[in-house]
N, C-alpha and C. Protein backbone atom coordinates (compact mmCIF):
# COMPACT_ATOMS: atom_id res chain seq x y z
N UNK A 1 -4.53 9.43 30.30
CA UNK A 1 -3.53 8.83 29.44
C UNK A 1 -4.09 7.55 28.83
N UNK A 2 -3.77 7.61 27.24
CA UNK A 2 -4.41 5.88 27.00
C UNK A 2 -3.34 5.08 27.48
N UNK A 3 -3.73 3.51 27.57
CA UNK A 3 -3.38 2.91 27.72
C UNK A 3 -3.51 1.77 26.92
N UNK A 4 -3.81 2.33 25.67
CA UNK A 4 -3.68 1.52 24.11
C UNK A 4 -2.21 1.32 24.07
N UNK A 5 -1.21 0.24 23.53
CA UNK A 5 0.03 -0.13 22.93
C UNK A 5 -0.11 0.23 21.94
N UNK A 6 -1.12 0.37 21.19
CA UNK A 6 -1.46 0.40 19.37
C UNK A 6 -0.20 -0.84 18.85
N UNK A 7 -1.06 -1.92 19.05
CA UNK A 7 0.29 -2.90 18.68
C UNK A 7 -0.50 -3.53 17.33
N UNK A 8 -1.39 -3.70 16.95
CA UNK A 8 -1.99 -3.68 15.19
C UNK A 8 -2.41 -2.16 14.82
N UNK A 9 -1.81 -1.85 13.74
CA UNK A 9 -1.72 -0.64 13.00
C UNK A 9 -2.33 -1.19 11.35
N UNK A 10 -3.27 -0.32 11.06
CA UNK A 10 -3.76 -0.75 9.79
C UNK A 10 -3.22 0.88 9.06
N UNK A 11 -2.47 0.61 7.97
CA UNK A 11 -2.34 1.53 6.51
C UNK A 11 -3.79 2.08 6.01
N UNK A 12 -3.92 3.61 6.59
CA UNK A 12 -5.10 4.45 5.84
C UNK A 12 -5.18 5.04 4.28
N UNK A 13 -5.73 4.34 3.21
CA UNK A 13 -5.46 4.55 1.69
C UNK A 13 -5.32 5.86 1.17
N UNK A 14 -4.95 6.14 0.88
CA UNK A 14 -4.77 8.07 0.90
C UNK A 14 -5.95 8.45 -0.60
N UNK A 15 -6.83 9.16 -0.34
CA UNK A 15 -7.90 9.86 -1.40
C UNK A 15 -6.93 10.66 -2.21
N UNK A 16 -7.11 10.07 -3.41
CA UNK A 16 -6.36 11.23 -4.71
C UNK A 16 -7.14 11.82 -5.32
N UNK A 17 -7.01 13.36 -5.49
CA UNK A 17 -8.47 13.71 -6.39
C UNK A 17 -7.43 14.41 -7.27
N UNK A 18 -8.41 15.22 -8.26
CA UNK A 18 -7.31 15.69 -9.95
C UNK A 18 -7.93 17.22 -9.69
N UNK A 19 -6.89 18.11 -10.09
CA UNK A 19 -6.81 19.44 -9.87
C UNK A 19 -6.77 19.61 -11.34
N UNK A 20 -7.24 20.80 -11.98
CA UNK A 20 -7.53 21.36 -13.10
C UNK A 20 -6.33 22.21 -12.95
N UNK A 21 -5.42 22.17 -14.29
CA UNK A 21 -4.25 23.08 -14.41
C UNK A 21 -4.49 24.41 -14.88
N UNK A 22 -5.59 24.54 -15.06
CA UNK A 22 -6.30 26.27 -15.68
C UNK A 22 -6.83 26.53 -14.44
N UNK A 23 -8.09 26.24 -13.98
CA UNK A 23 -8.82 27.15 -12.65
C UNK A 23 -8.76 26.57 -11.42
N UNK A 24 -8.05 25.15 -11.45
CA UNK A 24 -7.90 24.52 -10.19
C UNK A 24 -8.83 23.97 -9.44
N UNK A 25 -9.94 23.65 -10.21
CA UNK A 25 -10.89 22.74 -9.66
C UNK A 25 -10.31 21.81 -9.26
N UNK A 26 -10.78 21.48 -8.06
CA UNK A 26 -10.42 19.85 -7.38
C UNK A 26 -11.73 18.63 -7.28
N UNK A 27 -11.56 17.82 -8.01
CA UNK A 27 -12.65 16.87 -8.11
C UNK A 27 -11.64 15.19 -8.01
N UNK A 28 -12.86 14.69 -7.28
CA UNK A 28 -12.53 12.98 -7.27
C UNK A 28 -12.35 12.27 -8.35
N UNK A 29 -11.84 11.24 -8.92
CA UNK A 29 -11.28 10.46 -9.80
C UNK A 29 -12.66 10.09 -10.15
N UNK A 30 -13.74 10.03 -9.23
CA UNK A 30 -14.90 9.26 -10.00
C UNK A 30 -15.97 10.01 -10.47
N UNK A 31 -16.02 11.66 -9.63
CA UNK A 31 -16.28 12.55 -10.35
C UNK A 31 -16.04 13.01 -11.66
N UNK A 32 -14.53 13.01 -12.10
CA UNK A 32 -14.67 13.25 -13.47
C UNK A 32 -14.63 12.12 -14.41
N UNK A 33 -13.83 11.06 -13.64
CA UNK A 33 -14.53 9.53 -15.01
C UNK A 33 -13.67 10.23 -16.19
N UNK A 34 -12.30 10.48 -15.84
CA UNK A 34 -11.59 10.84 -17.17
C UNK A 34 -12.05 11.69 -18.62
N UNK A 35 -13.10 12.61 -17.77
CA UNK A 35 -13.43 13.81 -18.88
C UNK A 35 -12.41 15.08 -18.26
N UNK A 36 -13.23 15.89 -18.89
CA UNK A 36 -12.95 17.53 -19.19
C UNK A 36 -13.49 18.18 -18.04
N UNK A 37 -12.64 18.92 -17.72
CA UNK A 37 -12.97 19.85 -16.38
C UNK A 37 -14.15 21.28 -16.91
N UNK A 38 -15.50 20.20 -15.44
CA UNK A 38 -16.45 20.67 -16.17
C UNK A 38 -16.76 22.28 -15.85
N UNK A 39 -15.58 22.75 -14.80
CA UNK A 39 -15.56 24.32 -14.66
C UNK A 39 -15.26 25.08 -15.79
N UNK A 40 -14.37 24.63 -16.53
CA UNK A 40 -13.74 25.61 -17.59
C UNK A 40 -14.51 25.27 -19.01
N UNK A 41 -15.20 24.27 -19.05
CA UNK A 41 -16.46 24.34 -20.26
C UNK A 41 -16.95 25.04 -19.96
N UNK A 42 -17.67 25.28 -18.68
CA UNK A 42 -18.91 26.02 -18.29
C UNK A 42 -18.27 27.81 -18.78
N UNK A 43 -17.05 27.98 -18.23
CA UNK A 43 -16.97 29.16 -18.27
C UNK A 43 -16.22 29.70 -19.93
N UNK A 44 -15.76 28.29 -20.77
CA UNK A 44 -15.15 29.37 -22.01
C UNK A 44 -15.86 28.17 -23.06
N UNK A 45 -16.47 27.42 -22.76
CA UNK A 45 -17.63 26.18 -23.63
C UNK A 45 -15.80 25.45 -24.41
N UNK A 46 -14.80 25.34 -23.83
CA UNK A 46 -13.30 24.41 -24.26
C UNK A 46 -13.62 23.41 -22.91
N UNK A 47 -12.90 22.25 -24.14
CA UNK A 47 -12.95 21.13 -22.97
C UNK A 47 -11.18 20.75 -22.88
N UNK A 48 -10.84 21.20 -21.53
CA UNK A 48 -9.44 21.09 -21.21
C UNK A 48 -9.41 20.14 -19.95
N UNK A 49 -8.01 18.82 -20.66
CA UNK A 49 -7.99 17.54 -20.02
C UNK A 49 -6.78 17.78 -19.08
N UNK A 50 -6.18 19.04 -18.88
CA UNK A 50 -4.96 18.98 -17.86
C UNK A 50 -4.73 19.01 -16.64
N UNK A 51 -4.98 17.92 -15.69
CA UNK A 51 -5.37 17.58 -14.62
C UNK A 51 -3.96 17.31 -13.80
N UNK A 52 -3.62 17.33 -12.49
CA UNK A 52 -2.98 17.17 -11.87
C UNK A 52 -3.43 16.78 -11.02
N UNK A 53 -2.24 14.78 -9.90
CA UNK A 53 -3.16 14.26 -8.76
C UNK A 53 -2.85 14.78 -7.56
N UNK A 54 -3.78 15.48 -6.47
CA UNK A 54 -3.09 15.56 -5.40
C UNK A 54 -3.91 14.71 -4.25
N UNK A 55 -3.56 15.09 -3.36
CA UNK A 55 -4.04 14.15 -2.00
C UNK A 55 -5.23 14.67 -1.64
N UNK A 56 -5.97 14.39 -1.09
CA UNK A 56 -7.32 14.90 -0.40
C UNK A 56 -6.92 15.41 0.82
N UNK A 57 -7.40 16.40 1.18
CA UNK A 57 -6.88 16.73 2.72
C UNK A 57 -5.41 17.29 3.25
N UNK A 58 -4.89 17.68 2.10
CA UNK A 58 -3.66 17.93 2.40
C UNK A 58 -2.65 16.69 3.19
N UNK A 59 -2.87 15.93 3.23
CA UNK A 59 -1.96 14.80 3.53
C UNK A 59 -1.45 15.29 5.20
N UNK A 60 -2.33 15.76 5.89
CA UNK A 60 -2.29 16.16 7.22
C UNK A 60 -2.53 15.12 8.32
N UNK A 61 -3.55 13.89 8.06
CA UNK A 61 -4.02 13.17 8.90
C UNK A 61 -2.81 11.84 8.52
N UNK A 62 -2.72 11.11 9.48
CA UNK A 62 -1.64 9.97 10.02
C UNK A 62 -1.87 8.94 9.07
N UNK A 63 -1.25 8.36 8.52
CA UNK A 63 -1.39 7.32 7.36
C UNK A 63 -1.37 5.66 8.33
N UNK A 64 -1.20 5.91 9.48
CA UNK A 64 -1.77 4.62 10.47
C UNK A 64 -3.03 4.82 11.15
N UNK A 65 -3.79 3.74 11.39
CA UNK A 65 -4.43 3.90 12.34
C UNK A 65 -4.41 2.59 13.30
N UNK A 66 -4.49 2.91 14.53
CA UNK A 66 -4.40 1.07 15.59
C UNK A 66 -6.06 1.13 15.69
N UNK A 67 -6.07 -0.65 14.99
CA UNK A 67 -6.99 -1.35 15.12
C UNK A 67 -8.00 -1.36 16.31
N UNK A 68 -7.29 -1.43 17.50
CA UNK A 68 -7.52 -1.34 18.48
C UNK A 68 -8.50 -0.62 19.46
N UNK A 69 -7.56 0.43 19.05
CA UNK A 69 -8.56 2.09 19.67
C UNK A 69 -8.97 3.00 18.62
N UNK A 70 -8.30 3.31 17.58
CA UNK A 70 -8.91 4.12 16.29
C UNK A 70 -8.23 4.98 16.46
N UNK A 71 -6.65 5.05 17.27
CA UNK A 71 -6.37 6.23 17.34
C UNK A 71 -5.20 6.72 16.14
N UNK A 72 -4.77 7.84 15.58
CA UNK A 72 -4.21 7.92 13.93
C UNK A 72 -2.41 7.86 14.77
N UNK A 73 -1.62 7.02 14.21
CA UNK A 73 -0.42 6.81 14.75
C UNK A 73 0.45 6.85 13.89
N UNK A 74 1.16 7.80 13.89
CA UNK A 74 3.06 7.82 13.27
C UNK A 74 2.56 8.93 12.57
């Protein structure tokens, strides 16, 4: 059993990456640097900007973590 309190909790920043509304590429914000999703050039030579943000990781892991022990809380 720990015997951490987890009594400092630090806020984990949540990764947003942009999903392509045609083939659903998922790429990082700094990967595309506000171009054209470079899957669907490749495959029809159109440069389409319709991106959608989602979370990295499915938003599965604990948005706390204690300072303390590192363990993911709430």
């Amino acid at each position: 059993m720990d015997s951490c309190r987890h009594a400092t909790l630090v806020l984990v920043p949540v990764e947003m990456k942009r999903r392509c509304c045609r083939c659903h590429l998922t790429v990082s914000h700094e990967e595309l640097a506000g171009s054209y999703c470079p899957e669907c050039f490749e495959e029809s030579g159109r440069r389409y900007y319709d991106f959608d943000d989602v979370e990295a990781g499915g938003g599965s892991t604990s948005p706390y973590v204690c300072e303390d022990c590192g363990a993911g809380v709430g």
